[in-house]
C-alpha atoms as a PDB file:
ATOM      1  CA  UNK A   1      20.439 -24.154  51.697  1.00  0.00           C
ATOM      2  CA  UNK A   2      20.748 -20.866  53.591  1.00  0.00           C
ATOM      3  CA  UNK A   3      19.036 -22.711  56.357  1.00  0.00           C
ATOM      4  CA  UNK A   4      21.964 -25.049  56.348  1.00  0.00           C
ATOM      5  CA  UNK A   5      24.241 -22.196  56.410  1.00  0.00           C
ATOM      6  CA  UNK A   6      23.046 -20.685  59.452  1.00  0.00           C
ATOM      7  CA  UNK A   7      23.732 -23.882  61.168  1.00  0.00           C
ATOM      8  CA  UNK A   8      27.619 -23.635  60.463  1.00  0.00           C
ATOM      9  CA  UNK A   9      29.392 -22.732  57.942  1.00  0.00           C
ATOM     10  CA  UNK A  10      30.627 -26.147  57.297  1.00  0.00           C
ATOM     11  CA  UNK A  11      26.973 -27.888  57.218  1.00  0.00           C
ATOM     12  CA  UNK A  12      26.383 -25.553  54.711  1.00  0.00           C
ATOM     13  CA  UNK A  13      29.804 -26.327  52.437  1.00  0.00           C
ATOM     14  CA  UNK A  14      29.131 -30.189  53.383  1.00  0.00           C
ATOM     15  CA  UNK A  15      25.655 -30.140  51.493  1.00  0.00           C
ATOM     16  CA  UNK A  16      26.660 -27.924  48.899  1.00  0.00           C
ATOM     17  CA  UNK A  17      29.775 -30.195  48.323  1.00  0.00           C
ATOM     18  CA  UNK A  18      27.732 -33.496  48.706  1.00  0.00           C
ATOM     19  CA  UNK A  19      24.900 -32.286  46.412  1.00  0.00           C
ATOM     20  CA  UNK A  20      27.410 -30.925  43.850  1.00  0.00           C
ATOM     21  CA  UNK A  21      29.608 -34.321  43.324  1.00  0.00           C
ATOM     22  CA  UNK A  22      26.211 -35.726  42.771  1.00  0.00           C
ATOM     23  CA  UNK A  23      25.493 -34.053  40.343  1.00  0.00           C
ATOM     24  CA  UNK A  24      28.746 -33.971  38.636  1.00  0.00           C
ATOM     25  CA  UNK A  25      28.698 -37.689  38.849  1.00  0.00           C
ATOM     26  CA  UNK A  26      25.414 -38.400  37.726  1.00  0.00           C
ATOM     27  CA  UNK A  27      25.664 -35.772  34.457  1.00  0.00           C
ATOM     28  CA  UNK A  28      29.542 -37.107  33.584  1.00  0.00           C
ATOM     29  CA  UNK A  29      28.453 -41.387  33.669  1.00  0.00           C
ATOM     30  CA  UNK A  30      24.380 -40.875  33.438  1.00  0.00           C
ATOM     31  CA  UNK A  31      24.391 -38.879  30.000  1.00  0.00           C
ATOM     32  CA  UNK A  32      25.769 -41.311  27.447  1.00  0.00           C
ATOM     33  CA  UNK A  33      25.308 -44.562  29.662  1.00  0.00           C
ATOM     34  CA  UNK A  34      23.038 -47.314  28.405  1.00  0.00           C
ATOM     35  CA  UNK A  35      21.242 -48.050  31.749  1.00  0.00           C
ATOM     36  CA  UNK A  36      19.532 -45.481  33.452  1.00  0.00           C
ATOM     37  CA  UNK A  37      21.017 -46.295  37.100  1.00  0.00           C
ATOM     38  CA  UNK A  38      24.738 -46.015  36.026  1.00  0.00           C
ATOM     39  CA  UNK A  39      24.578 -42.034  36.582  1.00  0.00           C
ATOM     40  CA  UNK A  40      22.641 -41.964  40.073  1.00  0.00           C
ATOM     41  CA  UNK A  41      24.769 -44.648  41.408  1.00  0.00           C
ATOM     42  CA  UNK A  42      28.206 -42.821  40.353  1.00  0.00           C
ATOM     43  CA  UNK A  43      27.073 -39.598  41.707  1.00  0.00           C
ATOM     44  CA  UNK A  44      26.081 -41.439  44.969  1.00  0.00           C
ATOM     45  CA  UNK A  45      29.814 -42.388  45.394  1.00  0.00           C
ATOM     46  CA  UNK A  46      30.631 -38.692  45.098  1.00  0.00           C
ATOM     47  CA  UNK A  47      28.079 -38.304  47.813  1.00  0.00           C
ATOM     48  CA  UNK A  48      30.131 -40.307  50.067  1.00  0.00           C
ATOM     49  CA  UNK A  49      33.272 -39.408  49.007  1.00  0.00           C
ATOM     50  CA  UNK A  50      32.448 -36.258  50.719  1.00  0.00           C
ATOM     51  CA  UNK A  51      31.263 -37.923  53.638  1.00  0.00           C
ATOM     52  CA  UNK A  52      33.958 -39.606  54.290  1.00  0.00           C
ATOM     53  CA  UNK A  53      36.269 -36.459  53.687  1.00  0.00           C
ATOM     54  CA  UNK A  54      34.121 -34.651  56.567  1.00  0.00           C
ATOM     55  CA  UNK A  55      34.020 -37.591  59.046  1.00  0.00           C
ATOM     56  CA  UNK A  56      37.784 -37.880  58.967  1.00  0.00           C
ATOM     57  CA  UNK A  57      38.082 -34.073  59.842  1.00  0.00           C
ATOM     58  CA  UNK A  58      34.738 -33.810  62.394  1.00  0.00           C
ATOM     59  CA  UNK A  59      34.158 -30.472  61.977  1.00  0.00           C
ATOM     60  CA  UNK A  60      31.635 -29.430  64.105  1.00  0.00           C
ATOM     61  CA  UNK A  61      28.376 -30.031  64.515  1.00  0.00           C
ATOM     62  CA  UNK A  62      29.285 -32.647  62.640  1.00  0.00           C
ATOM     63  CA  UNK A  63      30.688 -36.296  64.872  1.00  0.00           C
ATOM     64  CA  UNK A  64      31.559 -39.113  63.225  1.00  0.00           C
ATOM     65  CA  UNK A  65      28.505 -41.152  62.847  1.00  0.00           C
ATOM     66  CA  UNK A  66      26.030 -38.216  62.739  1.00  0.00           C
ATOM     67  CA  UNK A  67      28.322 -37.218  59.582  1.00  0.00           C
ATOM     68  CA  UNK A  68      27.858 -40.636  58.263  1.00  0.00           C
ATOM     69  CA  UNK A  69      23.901 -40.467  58.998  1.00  0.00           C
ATOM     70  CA  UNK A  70      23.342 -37.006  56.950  1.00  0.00           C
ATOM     71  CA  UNK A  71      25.713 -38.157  54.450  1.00  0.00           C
ATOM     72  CA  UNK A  72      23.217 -40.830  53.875  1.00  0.00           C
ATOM     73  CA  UNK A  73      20.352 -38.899  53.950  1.00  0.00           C
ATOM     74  CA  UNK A  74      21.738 -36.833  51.025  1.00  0.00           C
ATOM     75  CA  UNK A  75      22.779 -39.503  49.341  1.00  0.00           C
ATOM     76  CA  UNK A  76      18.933 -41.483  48.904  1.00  0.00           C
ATOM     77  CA  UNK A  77      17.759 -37.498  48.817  1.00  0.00           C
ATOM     78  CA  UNK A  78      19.530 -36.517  45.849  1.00  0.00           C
ATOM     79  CA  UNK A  79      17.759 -39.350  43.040  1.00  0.00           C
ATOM     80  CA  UNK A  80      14.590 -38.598  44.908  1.00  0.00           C
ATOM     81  CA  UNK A  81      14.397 -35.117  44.012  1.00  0.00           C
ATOM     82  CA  UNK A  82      15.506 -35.908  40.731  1.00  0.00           C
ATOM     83  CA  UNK A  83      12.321 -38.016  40.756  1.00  0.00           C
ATOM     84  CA  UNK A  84      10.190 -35.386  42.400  1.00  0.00           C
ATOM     85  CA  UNK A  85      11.357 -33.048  39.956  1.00  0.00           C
ATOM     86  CA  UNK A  86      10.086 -35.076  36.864  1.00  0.00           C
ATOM     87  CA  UNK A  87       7.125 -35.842  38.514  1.00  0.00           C
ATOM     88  CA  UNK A  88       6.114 -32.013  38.687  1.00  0.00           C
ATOM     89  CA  UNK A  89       7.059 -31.307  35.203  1.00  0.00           C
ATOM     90  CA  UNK A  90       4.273 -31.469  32.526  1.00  0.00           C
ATOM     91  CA  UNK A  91       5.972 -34.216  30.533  1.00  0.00           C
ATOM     92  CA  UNK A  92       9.571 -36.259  31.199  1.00  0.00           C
ATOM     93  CA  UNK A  93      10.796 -34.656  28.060  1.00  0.00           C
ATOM     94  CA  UNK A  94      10.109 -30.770  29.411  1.00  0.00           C
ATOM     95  CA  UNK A  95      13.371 -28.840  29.317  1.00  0.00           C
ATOM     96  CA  UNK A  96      13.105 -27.309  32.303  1.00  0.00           C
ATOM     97  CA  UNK A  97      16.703 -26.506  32.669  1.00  0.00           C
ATOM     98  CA  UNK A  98      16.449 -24.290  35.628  1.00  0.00           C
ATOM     99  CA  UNK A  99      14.285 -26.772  37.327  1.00  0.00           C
ATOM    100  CA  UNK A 100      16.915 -29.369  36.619  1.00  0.00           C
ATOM    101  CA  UNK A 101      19.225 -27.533  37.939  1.00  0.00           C
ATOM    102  CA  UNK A 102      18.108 -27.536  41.084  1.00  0.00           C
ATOM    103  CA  UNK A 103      16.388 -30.600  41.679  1.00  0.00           C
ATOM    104  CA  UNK A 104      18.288 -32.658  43.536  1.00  0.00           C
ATOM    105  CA  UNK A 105      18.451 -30.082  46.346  1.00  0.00           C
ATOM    106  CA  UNK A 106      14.451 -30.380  46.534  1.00  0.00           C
ATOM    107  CA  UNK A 107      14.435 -33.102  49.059  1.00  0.00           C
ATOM    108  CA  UNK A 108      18.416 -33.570  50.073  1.00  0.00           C
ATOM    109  CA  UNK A 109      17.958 -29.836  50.992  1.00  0.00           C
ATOM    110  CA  UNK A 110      15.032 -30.104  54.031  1.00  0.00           C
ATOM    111  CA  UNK A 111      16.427 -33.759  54.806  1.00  0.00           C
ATOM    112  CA  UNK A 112      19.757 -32.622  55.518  1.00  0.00           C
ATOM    113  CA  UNK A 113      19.078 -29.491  57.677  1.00  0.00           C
ATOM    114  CA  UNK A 114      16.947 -31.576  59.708  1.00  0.00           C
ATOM    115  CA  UNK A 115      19.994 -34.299  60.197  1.00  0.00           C
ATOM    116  CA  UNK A 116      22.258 -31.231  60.845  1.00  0.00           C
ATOM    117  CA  UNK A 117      19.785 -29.833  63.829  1.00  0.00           C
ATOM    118  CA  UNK A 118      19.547 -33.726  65.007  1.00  0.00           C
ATOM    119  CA  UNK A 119      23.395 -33.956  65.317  1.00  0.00           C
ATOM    120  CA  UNK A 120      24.496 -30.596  66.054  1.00  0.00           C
END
């Protein structure tokens, strides 16, 4: 993430944003839904919610399809690392809160600076 930063200061908010709504989706549907896609899939529209917001304003190094391509990327990223996650922890039932907490940022982290230094 501070990688992203040093890129621009709006890379950085974009994937903190992105990764954020994500999460926020996928705790407020995913917790009390009966199927266990319902959560990733709502916090996936809160990925590209922010997408969208930053390819309507461009800002830079960010053009309109390279905005859509990185939103993307964070947006199959996040549910990885949430699987990536649980595949590190001992058992699916650990609660590693801290872990959790940052999981989703395990792969959309990497994937998305490396999208930002492709389009920027």
């Amino acid at each position: 993430v501070v990688l992203t930063v040093g890129v621009g200061p709006w890379a950085g908010l974009f994937l903190i944003c992105a990764v954020s709504l994500y999460d926020a989706g996928n705790f407020l549907v995913g917790a009390q839904s009966k199927r266990p896609w319902e959560g990733p899939v709502c916090g996936v529209i809160g990925v590209l919610a922010v997408t969208f917001t930053m390819a309507a304003f461009q800002p830079p190094p960010f053009d309109g399809v390279g905005t859509w391509v990185v939103g993307g990327l964070v947006a199959l990223a996040c549910p990885l690392g949430q699987m990536v996650m649980t595949a590190f922890l001992p058992d699916r039932t650990s609660g590693a809160a801290r872990a959790r907490r940052v999981d989703t940022y395990l792969v959309a982290a990497p994937l998305f600076l490396a999208g930002a230094w492709l389009v920027g």
